[in-house]
PDB file of N, CA and C in Angstrom:
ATOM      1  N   UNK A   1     -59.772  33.519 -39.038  1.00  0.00           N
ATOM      2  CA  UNK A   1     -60.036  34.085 -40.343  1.00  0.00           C
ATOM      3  C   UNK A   1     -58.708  34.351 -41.048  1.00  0.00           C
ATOM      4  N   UNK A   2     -58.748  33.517 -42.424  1.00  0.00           N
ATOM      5  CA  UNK A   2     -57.745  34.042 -42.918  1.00  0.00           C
ATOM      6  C   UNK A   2     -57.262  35.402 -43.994  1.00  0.00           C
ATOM      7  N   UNK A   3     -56.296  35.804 -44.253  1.00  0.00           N
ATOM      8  CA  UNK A   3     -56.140  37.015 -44.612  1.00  0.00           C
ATOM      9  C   UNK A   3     -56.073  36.730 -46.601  1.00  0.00           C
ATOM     10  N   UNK A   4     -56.921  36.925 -47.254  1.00  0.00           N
ATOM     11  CA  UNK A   4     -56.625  36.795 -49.034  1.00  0.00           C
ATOM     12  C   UNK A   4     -55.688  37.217 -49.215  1.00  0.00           C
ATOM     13  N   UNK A   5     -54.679  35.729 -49.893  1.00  0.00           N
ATOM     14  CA  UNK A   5     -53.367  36.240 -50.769  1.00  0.00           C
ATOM     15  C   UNK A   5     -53.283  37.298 -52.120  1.00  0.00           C
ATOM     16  N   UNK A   6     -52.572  38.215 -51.404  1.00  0.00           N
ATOM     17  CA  UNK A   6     -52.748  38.867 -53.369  1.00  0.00           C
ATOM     18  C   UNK A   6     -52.025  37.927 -54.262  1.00  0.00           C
ATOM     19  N   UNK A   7     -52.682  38.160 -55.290  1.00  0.00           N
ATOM     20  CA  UNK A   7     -51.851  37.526 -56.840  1.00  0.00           C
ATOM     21  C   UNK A   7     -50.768  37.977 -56.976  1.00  0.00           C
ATOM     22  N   UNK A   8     -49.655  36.854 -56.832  1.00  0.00           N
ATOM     23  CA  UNK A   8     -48.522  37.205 -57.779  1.00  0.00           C
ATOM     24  C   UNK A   8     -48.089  37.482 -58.859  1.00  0.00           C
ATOM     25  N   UNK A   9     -48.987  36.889 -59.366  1.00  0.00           N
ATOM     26  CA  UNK A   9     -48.504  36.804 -60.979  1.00  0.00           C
ATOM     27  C   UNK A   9     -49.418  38.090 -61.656  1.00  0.00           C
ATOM     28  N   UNK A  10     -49.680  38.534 -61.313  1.00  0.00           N
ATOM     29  CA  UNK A  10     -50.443  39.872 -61.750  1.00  0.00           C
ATOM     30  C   UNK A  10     -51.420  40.017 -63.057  1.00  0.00           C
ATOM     31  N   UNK A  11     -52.015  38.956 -63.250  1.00  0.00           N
ATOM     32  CA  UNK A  11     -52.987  38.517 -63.707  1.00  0.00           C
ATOM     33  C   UNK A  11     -52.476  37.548 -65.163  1.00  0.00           C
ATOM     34  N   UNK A  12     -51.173  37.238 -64.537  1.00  0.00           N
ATOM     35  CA  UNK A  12     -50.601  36.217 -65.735  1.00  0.00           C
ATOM     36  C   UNK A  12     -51.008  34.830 -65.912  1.00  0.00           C
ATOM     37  N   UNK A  13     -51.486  34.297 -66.684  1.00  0.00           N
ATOM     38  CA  UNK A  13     -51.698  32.719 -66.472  1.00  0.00           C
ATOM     39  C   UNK A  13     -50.718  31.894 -65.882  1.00  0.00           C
ATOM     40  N   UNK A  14     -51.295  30.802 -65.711  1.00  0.00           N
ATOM     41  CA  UNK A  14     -49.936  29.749 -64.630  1.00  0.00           C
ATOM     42  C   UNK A  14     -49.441  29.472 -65.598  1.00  0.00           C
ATOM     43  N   UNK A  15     -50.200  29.035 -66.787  1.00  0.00           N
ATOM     44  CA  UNK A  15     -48.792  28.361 -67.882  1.00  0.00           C
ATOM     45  C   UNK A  15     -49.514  29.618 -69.133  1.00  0.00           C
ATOM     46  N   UNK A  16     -48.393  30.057 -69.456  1.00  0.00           N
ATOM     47  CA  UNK A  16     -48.348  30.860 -70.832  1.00  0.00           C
ATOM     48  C   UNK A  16     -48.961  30.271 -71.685  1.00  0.00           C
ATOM     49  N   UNK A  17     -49.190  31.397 -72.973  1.00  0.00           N
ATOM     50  CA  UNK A  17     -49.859  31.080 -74.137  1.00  0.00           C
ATOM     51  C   UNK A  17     -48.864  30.381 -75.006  1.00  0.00           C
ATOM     52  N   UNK A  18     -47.663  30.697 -74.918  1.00  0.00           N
ATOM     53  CA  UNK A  18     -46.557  29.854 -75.563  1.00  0.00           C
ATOM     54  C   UNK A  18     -45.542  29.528 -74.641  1.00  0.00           C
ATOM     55  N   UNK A  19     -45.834  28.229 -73.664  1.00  0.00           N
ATOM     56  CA  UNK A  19     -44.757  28.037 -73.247  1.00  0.00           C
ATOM     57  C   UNK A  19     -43.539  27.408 -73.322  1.00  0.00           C
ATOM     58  N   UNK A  20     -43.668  26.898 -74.300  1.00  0.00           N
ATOM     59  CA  UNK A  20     -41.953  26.562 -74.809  1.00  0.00           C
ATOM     60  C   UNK A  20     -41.209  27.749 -75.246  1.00  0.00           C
ATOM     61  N   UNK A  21     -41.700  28.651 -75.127  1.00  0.00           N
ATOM     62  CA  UNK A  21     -40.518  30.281 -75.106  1.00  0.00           C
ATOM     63  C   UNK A  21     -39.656  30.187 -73.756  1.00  0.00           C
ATOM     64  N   UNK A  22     -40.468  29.353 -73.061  1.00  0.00           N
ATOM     65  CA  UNK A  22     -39.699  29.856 -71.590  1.00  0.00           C
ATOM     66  C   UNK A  22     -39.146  28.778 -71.109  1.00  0.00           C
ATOM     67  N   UNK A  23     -38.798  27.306 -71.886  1.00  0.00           N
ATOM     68  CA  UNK A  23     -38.365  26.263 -71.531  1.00  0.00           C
ATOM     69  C   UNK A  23     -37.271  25.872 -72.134  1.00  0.00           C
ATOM     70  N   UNK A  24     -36.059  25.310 -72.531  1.00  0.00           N
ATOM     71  CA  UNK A  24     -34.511  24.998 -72.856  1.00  0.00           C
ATOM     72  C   UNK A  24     -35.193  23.973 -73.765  1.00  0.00           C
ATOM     73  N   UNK A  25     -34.224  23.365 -74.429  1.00  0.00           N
ATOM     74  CA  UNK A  25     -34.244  22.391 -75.710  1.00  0.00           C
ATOM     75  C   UNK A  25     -34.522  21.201 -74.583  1.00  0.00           C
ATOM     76  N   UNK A  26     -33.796  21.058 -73.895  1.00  0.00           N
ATOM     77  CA  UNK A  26     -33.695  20.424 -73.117  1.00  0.00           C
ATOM     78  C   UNK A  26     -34.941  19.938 -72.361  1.00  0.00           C
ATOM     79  N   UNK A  27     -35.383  20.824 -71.435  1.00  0.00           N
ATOM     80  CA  UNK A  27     -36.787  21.134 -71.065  1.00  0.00           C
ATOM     81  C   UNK A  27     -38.213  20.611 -71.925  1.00  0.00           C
ATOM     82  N   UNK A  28     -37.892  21.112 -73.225  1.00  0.00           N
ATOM     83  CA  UNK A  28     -38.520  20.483 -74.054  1.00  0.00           C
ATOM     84  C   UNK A  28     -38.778  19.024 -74.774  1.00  0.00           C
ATOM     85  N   UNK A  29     -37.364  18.658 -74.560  1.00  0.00           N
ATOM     86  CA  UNK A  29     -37.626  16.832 -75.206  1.00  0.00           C
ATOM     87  C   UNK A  29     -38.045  16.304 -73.648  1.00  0.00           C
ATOM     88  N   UNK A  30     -37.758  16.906 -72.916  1.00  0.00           N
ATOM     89  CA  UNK A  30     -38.082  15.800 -71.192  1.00  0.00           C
ATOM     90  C   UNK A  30     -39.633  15.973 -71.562  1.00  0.00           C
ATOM     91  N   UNK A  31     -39.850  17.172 -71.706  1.00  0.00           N
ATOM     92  CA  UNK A  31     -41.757  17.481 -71.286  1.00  0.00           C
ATOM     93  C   UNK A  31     -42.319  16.793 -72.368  1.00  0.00           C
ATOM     94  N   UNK A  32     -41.799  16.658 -73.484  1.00  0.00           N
ATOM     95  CA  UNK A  32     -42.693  15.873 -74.276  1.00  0.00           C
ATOM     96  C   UNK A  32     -42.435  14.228 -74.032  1.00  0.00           C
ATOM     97  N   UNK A  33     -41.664  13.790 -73.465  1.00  0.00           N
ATOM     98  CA  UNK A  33     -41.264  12.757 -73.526  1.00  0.00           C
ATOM     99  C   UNK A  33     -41.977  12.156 -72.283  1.00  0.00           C
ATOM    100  N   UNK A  34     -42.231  12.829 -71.044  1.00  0.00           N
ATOM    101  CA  UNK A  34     -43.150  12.688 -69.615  1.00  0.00           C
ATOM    102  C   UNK A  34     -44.337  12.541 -70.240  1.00  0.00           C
ATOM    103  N   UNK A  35     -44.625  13.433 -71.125  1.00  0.00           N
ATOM    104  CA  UNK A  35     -46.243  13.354 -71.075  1.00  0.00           C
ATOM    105  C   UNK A  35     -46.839  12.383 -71.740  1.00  0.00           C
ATOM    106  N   UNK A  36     -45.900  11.602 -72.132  1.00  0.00           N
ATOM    107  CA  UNK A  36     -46.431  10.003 -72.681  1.00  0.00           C
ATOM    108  C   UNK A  36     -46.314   9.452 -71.426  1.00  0.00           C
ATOM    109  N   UNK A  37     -46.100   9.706 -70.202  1.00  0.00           N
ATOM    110  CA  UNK A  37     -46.036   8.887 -69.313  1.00  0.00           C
ATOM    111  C   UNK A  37     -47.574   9.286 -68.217  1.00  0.00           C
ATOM    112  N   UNK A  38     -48.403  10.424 -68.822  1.00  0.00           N
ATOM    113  CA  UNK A  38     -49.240  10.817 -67.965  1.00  0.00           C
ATOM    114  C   UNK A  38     -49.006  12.521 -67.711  1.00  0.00           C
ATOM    115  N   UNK A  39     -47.702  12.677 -67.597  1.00  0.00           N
ATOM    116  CA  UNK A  39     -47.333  13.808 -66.822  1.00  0.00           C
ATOM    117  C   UNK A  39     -47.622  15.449 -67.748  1.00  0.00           C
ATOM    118  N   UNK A  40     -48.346  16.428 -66.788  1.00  0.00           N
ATOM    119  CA  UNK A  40     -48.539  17.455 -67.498  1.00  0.00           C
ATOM    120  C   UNK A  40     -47.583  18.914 -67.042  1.00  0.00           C
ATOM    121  N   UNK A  41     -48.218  19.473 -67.583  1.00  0.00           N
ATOM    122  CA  UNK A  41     -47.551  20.945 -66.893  1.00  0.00           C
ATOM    123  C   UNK A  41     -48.445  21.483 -65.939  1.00  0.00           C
ATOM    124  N   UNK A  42     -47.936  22.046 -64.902  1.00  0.00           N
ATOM    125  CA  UNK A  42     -49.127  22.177 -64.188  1.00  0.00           C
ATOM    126  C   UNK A  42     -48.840  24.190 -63.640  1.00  0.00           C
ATOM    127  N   UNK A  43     -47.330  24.495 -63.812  1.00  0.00           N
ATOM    128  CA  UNK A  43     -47.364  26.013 -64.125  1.00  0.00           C
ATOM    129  C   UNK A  43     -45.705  26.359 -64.393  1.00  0.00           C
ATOM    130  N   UNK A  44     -45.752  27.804 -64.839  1.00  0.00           N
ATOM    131  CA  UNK A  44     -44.402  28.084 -64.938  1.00  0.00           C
ATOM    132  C   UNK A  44     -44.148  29.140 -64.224  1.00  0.00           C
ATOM    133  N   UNK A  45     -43.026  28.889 -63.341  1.00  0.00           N
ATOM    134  CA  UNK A  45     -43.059  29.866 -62.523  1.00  0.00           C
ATOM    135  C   UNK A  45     -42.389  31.168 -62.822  1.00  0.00           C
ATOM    136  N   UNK A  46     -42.213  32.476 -63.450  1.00  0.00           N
ATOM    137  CA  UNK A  46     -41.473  33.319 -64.227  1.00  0.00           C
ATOM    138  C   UNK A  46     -41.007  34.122 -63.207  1.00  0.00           C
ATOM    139  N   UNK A  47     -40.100  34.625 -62.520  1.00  0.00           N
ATOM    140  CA  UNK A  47     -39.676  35.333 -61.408  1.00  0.00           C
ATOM    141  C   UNK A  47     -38.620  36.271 -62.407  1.00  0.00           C
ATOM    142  N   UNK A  48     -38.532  37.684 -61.311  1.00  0.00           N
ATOM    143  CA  UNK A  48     -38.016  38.555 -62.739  1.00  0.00           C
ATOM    144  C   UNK A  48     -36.827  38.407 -62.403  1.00  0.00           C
ATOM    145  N   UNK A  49     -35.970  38.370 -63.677  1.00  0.00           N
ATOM    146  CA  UNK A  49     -34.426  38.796 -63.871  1.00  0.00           C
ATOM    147  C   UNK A  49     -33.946  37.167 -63.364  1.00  0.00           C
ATOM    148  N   UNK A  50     -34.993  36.060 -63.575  1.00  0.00           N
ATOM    149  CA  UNK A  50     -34.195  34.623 -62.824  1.00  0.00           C
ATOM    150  C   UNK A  50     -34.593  33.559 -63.663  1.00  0.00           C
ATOM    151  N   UNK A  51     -34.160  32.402 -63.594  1.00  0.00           N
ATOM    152  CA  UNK A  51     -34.574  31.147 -64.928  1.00  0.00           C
ATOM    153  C   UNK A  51     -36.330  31.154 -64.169  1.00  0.00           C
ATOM    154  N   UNK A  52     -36.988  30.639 -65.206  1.00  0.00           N
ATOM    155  CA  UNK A  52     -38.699  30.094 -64.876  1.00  0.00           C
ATOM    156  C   UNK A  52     -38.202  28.937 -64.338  1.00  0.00           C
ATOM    157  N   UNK A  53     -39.115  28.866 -63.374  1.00  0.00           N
ATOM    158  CA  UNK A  53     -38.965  27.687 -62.688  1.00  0.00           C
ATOM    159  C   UNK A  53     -40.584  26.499 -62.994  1.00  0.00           C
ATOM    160  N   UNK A  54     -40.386  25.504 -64.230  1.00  0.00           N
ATOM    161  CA  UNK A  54     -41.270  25.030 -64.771  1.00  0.00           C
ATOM    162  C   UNK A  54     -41.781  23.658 -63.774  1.00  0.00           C
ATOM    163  N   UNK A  55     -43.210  23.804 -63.203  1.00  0.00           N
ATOM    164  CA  UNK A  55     -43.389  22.676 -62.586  1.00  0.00           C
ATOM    165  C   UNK A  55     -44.301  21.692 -63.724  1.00  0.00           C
ATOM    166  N   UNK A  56     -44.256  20.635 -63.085  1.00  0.00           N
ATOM    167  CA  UNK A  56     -45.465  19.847 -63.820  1.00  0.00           C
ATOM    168  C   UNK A  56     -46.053  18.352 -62.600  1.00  0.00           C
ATOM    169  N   UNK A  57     -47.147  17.951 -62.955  1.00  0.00           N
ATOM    170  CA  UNK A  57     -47.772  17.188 -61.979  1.00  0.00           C
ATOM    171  C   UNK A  57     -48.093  15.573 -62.934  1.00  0.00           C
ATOM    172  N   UNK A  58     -48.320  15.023 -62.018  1.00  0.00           N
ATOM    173  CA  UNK A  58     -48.498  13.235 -62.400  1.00  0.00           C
ATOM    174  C   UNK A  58     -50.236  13.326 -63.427  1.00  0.00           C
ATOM    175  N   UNK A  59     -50.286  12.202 -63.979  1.00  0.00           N
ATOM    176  CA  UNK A  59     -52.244  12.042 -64.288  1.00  0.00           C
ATOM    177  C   UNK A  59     -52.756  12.404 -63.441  1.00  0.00           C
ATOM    178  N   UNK A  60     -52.331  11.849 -62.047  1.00  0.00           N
ATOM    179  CA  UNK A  60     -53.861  11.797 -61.133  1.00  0.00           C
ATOM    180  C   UNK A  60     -53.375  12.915 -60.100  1.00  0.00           C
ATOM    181  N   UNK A  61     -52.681  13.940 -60.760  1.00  0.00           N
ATOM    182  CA  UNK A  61     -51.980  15.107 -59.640  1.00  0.00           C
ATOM    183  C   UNK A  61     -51.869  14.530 -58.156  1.00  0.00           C
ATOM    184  N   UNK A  62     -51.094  13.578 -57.874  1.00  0.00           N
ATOM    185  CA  UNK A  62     -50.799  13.183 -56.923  1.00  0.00           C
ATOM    186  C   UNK A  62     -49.105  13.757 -56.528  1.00  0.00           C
ATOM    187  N   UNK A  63     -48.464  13.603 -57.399  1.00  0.00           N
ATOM    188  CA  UNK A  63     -47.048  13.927 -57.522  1.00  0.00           C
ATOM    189  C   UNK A  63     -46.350  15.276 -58.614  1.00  0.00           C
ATOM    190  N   UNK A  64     -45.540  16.236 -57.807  1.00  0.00           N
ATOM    191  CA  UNK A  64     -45.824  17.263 -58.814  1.00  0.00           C
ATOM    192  C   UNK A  64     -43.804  17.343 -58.496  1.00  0.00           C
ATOM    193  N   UNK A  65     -43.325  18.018 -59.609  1.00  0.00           N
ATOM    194  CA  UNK A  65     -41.542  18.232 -59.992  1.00  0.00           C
ATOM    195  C   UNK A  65     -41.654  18.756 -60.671  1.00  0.00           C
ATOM    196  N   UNK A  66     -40.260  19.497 -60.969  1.00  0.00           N
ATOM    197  CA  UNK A  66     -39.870  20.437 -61.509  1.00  0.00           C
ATOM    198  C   UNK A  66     -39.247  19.995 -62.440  1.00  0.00           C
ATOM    199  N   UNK A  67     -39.293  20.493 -63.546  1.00  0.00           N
ATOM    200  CA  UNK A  67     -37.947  20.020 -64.664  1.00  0.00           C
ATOM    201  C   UNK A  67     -37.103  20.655 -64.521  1.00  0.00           C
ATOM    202  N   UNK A  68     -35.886  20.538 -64.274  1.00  0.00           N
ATOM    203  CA  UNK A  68     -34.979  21.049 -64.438  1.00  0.00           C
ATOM    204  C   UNK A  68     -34.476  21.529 -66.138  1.00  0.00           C
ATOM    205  N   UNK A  69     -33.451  22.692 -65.738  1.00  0.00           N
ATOM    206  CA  UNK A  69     -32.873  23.221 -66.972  1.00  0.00           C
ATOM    207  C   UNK A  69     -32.216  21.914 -68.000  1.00  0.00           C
ATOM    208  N   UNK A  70     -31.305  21.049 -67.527  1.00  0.00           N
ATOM    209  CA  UNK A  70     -30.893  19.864 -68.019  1.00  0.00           C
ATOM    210  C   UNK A  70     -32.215  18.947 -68.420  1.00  0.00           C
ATOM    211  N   UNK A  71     -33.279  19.267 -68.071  1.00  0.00           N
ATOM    212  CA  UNK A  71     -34.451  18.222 -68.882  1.00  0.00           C
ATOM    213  C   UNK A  71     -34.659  17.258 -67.476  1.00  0.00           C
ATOM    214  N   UNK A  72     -33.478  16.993 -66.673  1.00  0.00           N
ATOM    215  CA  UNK A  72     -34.202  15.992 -65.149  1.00  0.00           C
ATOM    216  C   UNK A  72     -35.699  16.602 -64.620  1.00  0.00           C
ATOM    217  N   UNK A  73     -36.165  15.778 -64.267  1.00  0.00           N
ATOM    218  CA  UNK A  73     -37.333  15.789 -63.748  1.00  0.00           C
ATOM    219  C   UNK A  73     -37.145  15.405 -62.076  1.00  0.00           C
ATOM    220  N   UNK A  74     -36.919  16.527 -61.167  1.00  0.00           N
ATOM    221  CA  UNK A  74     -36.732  16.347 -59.554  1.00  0.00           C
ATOM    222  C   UNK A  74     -38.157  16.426 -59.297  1.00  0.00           C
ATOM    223  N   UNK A  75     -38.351  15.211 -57.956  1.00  0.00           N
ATOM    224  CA  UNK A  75     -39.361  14.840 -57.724  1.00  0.00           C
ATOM    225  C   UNK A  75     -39.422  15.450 -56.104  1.00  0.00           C
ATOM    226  N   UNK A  76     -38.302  16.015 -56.012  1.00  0.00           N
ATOM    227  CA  UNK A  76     -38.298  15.935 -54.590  1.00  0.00           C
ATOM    228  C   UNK A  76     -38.929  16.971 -53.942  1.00  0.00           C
ATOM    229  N   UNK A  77     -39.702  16.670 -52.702  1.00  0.00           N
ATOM    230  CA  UNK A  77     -41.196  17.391 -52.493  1.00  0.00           C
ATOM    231  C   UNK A  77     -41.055  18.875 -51.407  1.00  0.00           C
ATOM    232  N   UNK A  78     -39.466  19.117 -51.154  1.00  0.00           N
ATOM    233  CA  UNK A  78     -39.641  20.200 -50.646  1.00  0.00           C
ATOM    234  C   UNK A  78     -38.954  21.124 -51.265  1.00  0.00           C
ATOM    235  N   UNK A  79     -38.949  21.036 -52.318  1.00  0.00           N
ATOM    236  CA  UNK A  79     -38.312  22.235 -53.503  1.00  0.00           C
ATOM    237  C   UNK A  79     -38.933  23.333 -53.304  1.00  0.00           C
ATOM    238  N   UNK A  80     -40.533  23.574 -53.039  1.00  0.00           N
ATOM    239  CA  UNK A  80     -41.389  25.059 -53.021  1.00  0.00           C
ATOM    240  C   UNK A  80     -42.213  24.509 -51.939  1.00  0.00           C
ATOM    241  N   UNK A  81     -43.570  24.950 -51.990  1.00  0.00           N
ATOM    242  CA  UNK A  81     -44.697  25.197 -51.480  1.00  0.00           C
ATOM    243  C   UNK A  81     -45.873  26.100 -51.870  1.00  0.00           C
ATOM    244  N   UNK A  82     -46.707  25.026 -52.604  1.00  0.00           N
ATOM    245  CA  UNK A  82     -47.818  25.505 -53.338  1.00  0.00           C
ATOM    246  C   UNK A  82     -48.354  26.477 -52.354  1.00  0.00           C
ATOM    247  N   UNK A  83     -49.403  27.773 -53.086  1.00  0.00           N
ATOM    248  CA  UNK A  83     -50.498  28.129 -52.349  1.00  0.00           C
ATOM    249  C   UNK A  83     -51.687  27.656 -52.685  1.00  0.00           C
ATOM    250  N   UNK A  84     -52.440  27.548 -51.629  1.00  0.00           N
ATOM    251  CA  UNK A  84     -53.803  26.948 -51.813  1.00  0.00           C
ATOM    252  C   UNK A  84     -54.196  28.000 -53.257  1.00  0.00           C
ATOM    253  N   UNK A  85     -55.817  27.226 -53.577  1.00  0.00           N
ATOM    254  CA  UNK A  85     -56.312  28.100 -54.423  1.00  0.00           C
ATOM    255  C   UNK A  85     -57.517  28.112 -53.858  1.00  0.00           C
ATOM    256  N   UNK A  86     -58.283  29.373 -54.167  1.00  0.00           N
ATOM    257  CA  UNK A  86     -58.994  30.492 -53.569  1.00  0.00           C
ATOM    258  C   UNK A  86     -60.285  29.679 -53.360  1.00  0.00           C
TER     259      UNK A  86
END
């Protein structure tokens, strides 16, 4: 039996109501520029007093990266570790 994760985010949405407040110029021409390729946002991670750490996932959420502050898009798969959802 497993033990229920509490919420981190303390009842914040995964992606904000405005999230280009929390993304760089930078950040911003990559994400619009991915999502002609399929690619969405899939959350932002806001940790206090530290940069958001913005993920986003493929069309068929097979493949998920981070944008970086510079606008790169790292694909590489042991950056975090999702938690399941409930």
């Amino acid at each position: 039996m497993t033990t229920p994760r509490l919420e981190k985010r303390m009842g914040h949405p995964p992606i904000p109501e405005r999230p280009t407040e929390f993304l760089t110029d930078l950040q911003r021409i990559a994400l619009t520029r991915i999502e002609n390729f399929g690619w969405k946002l899939k959350f932002i991670r806001r940790p206090l007093f530290q940069t958001p750490l913005v993920v986003v996932e493929n069309a068929v959420g097979k493949k998920i990266g981070v944008l970086e502050e510079d606008g790169e898009l790292n694909l590489k798969t042991e950056i975090f570790t999702l938690r399941e959802s409930a």
